[in-house]
N, C-alpha and C. Protein backbone atom coordinates (compact mmCIF):
# COMPACT_ATOMS: atom_id res chain seq x y z
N UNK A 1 0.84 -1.18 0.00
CA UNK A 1 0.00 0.00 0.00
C UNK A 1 0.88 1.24 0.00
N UNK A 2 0.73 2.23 -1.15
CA UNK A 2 1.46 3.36 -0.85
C UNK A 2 0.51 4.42 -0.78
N UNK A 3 1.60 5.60 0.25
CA UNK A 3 0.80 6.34 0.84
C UNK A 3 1.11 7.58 -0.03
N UNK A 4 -0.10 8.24 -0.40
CA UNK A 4 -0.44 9.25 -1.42
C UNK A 4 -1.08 10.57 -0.40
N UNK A 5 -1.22 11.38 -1.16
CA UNK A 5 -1.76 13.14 -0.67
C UNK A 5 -3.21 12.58 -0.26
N UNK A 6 -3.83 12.08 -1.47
CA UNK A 6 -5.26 11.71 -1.20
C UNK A 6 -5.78 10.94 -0.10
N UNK A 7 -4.73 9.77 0.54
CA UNK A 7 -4.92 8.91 1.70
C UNK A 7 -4.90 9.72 2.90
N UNK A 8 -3.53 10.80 2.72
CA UNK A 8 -3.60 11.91 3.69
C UNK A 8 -4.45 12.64 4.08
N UNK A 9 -5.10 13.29 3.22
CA UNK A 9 -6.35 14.22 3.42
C UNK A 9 -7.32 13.03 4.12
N UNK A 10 -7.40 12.48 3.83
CA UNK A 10 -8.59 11.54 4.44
C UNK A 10 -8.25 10.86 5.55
N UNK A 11 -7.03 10.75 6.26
CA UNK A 11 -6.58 10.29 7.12
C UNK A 11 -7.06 12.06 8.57
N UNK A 12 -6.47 12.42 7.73
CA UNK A 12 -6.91 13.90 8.07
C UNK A 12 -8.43 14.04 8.62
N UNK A 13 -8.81 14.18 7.91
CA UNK A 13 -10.34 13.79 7.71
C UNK A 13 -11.05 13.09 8.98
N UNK A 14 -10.72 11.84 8.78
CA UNK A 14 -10.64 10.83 10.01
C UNK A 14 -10.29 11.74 11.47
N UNK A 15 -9.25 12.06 11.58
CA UNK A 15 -8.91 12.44 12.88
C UNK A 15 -9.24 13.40 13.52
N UNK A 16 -10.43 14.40 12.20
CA UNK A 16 -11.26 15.42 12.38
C UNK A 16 -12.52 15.11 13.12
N UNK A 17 -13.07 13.94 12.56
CA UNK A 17 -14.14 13.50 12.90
C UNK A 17 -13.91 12.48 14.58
N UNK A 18 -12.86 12.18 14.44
CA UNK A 18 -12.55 11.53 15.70
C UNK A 18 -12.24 12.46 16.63
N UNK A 19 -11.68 13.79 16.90
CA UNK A 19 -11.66 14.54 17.70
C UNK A 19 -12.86 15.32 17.42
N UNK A 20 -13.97 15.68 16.90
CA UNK A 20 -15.10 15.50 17.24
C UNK A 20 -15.65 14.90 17.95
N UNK A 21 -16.14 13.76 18.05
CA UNK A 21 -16.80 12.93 18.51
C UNK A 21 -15.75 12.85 20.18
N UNK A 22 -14.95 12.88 20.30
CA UNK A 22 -13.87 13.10 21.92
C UNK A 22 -14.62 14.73 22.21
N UNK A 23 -14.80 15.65 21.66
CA UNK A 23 -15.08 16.61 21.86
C UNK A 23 -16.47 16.86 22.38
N UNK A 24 -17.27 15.67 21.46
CA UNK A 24 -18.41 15.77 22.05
C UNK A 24 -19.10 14.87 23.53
N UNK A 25 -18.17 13.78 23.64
CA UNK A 25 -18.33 13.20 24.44
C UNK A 25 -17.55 13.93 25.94
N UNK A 26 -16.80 15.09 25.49
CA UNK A 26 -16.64 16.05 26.70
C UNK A 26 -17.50 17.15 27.23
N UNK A 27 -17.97 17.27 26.10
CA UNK A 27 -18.78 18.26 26.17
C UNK A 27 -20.23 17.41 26.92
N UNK A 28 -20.88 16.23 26.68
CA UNK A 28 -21.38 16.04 27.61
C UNK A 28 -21.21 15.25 29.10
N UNK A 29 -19.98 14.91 29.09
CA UNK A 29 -19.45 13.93 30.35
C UNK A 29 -18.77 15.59 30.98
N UNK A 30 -18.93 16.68 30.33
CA UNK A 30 -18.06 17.71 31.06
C UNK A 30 -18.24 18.13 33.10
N UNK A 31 -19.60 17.83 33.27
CA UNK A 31 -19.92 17.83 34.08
C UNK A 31 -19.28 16.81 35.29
N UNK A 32 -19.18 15.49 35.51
CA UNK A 32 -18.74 14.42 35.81
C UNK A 32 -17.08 14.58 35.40
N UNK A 33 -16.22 14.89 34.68
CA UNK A 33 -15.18 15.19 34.55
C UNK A 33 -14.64 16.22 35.64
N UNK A 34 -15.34 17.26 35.42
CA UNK A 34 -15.33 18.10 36.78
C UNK A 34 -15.31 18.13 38.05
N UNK A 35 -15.75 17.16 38.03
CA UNK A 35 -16.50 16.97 39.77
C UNK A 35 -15.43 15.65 39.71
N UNK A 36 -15.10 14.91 39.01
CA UNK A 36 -13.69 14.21 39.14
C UNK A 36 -12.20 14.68 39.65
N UNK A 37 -12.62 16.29 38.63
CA UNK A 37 -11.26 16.56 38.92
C UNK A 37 -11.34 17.21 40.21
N UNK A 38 -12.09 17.57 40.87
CA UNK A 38 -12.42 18.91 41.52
C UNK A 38 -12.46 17.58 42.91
N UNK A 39 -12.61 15.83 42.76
CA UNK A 39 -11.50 15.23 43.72
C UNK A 39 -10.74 15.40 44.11
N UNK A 40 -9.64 14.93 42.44
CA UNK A 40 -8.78 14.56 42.75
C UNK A 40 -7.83 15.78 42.85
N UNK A 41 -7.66 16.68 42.43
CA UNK A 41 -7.42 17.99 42.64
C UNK A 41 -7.00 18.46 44.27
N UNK A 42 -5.54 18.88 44.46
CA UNK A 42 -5.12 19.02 45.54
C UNK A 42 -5.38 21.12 45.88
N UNK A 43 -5.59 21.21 45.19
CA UNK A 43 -5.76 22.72 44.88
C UNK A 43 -7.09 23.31 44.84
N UNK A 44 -7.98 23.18 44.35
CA UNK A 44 -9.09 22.90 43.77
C UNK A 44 -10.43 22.92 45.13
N UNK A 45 -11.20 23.27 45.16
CA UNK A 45 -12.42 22.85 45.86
C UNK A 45 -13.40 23.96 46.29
N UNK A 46 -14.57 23.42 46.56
CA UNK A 46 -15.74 24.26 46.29
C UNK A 46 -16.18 24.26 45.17
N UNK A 47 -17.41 24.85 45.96
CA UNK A 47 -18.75 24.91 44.61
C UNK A 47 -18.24 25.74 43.43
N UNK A 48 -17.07 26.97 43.76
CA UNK A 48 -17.36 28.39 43.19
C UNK A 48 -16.26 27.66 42.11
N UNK A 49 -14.79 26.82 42.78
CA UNK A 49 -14.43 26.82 41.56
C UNK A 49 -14.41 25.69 40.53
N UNK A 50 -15.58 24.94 40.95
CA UNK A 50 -16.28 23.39 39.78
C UNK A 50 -17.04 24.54 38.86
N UNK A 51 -17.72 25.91 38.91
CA UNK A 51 -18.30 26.28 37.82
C UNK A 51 -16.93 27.29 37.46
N UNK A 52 -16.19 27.58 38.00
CA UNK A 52 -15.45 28.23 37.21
C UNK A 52 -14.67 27.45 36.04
N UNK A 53 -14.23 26.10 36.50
CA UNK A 53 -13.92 25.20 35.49
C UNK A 53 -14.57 24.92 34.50
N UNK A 54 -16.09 24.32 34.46
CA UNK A 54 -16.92 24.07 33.69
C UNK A 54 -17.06 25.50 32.84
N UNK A 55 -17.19 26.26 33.91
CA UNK A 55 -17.59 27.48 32.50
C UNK A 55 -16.03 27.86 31.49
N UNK A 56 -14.90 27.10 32.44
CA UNK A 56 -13.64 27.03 31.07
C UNK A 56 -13.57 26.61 30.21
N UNK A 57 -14.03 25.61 30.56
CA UNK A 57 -14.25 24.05 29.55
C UNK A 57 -15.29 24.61 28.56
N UNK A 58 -16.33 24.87 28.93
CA UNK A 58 -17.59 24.88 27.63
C UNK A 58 -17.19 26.16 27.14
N UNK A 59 -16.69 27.12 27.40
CA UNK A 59 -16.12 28.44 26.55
C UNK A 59 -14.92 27.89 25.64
N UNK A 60 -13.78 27.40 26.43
CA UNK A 60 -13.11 26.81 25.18
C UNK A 60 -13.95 25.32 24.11
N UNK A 61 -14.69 25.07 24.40
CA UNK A 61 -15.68 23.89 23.95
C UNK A 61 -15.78 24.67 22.19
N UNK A 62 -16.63 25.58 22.65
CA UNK A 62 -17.02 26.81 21.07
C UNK A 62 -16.26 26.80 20.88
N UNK A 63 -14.71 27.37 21.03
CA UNK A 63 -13.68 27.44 20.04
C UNK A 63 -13.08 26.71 19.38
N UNK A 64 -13.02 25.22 19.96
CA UNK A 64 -12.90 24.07 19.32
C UNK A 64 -14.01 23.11 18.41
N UNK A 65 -14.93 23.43 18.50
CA UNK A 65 -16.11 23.16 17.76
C UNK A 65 -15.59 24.10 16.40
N UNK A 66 -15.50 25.20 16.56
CA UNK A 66 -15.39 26.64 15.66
C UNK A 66 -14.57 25.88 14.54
N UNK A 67 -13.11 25.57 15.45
CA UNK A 67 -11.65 24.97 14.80
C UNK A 67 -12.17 23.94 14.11
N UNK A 68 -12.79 23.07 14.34
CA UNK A 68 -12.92 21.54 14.12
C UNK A 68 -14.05 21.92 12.21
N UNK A 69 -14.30 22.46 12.44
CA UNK A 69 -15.57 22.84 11.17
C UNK A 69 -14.36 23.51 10.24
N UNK A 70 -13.76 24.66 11.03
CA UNK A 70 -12.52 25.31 9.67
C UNK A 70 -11.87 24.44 9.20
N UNK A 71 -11.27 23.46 9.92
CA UNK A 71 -10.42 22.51 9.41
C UNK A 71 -11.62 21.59 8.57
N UNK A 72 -12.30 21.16 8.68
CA UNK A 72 -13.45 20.08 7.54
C UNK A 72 -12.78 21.25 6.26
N UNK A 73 -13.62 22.31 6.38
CA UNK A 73 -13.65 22.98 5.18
C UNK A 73 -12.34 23.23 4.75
N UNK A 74 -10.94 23.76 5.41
CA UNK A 74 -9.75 23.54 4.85
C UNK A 74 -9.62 22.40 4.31
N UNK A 75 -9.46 21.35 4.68
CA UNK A 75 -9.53 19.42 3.94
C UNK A 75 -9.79 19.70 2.83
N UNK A 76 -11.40 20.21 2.63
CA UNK A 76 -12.41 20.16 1.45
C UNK A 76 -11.57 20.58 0.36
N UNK A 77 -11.22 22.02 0.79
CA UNK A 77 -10.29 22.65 -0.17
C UNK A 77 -9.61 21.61 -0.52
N UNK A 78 -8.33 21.42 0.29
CA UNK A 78 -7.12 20.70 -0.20
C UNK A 78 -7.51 18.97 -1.00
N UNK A 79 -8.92 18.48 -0.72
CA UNK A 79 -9.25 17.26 -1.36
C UNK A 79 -9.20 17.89 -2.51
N UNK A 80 -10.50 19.15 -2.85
CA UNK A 80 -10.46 19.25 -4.00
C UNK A 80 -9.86 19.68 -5.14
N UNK A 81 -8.15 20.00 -4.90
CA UNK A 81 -6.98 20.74 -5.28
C UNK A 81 -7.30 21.89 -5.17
N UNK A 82 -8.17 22.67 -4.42
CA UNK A 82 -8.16 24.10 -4.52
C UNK A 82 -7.72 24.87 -2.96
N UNK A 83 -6.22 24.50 -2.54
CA UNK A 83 -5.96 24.99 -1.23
C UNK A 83 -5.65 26.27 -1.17
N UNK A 84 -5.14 26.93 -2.81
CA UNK A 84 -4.66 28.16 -2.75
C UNK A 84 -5.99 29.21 -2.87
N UNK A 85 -7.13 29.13 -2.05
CA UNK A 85 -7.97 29.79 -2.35
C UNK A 85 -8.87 30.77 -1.36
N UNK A 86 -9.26 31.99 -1.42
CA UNK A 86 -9.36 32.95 -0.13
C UNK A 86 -10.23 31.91 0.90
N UNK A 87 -11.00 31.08 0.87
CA UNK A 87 -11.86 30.27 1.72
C UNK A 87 -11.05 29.98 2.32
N UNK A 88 -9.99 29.29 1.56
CA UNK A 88 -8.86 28.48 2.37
C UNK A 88 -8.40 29.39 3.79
N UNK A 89 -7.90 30.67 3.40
CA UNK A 89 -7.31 31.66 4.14
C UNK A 89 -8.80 32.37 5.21
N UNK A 90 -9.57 32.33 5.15
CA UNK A 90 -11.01 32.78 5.84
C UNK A 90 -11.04 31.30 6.75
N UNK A 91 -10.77 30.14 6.85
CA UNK A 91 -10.86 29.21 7.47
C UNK A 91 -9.40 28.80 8.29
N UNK A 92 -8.51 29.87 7.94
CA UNK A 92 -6.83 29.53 9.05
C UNK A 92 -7.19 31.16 9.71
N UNK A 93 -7.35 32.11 9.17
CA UNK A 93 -7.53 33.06 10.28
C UNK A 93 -8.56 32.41 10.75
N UNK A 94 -9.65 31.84 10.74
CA UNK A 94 -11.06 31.90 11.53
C UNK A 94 -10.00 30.80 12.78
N UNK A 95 -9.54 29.53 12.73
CA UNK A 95 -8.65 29.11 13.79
C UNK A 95 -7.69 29.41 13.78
N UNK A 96 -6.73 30.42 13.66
CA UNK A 96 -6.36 31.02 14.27
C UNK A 96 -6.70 32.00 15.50
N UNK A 97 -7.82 32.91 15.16
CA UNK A 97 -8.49 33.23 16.17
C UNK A 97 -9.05 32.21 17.25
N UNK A 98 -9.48 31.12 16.91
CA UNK A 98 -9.99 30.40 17.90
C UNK A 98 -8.93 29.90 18.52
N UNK A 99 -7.63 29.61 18.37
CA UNK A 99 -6.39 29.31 19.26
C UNK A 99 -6.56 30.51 20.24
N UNK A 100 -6.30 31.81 19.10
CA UNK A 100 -6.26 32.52 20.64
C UNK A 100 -7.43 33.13 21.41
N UNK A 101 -8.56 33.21 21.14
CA UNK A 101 -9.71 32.79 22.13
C UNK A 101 -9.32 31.98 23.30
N UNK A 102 -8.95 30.77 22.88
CA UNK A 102 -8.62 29.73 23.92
C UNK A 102 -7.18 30.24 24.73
N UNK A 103 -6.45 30.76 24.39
CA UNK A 103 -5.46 31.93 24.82
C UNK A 103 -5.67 32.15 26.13
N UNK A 104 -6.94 33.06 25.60
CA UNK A 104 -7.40 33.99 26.18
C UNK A 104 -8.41 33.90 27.62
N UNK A 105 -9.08 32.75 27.24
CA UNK A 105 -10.21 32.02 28.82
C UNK A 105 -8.82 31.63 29.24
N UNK A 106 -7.89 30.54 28.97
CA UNK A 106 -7.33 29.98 29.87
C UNK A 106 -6.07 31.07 30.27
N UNK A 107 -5.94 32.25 29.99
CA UNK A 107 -4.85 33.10 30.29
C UNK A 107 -5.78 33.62 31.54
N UNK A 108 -7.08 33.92 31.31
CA UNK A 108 -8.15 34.06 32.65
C UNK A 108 -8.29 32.98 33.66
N UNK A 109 -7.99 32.08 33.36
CA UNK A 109 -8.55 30.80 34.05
C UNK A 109 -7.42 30.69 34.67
N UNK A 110 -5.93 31.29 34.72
CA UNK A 110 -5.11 30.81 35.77
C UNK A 110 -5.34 32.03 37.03
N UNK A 111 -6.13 33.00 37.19
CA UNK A 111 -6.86 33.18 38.04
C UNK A 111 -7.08 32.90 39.41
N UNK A 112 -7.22 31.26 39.15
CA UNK A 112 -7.96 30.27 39.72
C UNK A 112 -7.38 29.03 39.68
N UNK A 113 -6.56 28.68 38.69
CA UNK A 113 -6.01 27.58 38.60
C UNK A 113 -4.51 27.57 37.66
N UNK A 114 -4.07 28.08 38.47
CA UNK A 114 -2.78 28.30 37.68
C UNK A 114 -1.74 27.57 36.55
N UNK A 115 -2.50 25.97 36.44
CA UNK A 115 -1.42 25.37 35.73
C UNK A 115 -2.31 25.26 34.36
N UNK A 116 -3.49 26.12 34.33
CA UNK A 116 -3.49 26.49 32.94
C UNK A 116 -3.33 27.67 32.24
N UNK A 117 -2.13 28.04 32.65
CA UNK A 117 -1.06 29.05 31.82
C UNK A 117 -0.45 28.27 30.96
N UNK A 118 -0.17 26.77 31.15
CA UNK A 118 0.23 26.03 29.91
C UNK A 118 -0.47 25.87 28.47
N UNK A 119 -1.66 25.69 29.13
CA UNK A 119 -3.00 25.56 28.21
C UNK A 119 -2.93 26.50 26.93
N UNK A 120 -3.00 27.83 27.70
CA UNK A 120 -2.66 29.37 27.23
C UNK A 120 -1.64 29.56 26.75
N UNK A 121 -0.66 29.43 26.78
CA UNK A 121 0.97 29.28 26.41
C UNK A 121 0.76 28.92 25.19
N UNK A 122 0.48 27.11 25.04
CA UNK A 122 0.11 26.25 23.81
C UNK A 122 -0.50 26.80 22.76
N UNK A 123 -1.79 27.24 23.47
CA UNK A 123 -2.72 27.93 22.35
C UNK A 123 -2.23 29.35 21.95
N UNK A 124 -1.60 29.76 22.50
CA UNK A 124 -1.19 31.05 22.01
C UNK A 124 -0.15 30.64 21.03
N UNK A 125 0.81 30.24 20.98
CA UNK A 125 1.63 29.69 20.21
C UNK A 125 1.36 29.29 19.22
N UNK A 126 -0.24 28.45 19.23
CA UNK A 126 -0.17 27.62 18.34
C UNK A 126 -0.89 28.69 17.49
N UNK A 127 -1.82 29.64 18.18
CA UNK A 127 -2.29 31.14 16.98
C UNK A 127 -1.25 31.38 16.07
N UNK A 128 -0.19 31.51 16.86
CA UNK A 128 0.90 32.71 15.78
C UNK A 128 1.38 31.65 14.85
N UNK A 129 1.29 30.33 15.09
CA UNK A 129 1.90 29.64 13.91
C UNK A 129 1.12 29.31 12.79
N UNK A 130 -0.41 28.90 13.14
CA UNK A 130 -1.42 28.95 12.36
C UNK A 130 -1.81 30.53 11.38
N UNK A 131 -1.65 31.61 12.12
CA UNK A 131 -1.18 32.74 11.64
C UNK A 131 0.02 33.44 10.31
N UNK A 132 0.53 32.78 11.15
CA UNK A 132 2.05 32.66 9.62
C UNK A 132 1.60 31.37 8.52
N UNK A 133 0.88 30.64 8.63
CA UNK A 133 0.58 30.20 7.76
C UNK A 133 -0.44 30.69 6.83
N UNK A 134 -1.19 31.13 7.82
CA UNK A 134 -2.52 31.99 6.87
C UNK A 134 -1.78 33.13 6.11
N UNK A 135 -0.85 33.80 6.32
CA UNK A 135 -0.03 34.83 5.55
C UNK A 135 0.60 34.32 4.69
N UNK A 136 0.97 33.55 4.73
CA UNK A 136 2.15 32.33 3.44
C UNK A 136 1.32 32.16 2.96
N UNK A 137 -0.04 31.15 3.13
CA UNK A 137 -1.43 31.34 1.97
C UNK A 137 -1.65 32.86 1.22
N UNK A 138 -1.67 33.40 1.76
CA UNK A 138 -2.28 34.50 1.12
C UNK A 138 -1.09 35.60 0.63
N UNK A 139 -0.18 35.21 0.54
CA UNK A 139 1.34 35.89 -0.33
C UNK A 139 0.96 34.45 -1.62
N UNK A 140 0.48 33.32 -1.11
CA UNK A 140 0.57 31.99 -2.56
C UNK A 140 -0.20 32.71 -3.40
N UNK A 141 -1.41 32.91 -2.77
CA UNK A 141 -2.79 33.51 -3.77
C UNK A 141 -2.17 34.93 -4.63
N UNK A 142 -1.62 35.30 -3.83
CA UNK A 142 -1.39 36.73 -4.48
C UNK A 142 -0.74 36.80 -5.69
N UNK A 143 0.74 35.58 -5.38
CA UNK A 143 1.20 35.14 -6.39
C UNK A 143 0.67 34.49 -7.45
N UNK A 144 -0.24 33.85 -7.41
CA UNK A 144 -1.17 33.05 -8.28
C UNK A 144 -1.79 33.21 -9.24
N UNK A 145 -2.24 34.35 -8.26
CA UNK A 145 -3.27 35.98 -9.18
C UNK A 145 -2.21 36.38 -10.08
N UNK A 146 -1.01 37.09 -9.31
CA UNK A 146 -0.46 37.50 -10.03
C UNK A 146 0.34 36.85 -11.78
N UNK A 147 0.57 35.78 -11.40
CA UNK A 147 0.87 34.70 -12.66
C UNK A 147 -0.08 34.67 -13.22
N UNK A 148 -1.35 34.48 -12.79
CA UNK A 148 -2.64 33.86 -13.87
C UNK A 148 -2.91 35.11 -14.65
N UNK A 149 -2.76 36.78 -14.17
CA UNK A 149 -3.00 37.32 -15.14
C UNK A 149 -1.39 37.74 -16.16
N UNK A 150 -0.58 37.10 -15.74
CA UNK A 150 0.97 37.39 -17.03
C UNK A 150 0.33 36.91 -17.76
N UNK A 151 -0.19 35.42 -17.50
CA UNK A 151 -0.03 34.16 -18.59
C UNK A 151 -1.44 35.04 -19.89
């Protein structure tokens, strides 16, 4: 079996839909996860901060829902050879922003729980790189444009 672009995208694909479905099964076990951690948790306790968690969790929840749909539609693109295309770039800023959304609750959320400044760290990071890519897209397009009207 050799492995081709096309197996990729769909492998892709796959792991979209599979972190979906993890996403959604957090989103409703989120509750019970909480009250797990908010055990085992040496830091942690009270009523005030099990909803401060939960309300972390389901705020970053939307942004990853958000991400999880840009990326389908990025795939789409790239299945259908059309990656160099403004959708393409409207769907890496759109997660990009949602990295740093998630930034942004959990840059709030150490507040309260301090070891998700990592969380925040990650996602911030991972904005500016998703970021430079959306700019490298859109210097491709420009170029593209620009060739398609020499020719």
């Amino acid at each position: 079996m050799e492995w081709n672009k096309d197996k990729s995208v769909i492998l892709s694909r796959v792991c979209v839909v599979v972190f979906a479905i993890l996403l959604a099964v957090a989103d409703i076990g989120a509750y019970w996860l909480v009250t797990w951690f908010m055990d085992v948790s040496r830091y942690l306790g009270g009523l005030k901060d099990g909803y401060f968690i939960l309300a972390t969790v389901y705020s970053c929840s939307v942004f990853a829902w958000i991400l999880l749909v840009n990326l389908w539609k990025l795939l789409a693109n790239i299945q259908k050879g059309m990656p160099f295309e403004e959708s393409s770039v409207r769907c890496l800023r759109a997660s990009s922003w949602c990295c740093a959304g998630v930034c942004a609750i959990c840059l709030l959320g150490t507040l309260y729980y301090v070891p998700l400044i990592l969380v925040s760290v990650a996602s911030g990071f991972m904005a500016l790189i998703v970021r430079i890519i959306k700019n490298i897209f859109e210097q491709a397009i420009a170029m593209k444009t620009e060739l398609d009207y020499t020719v």
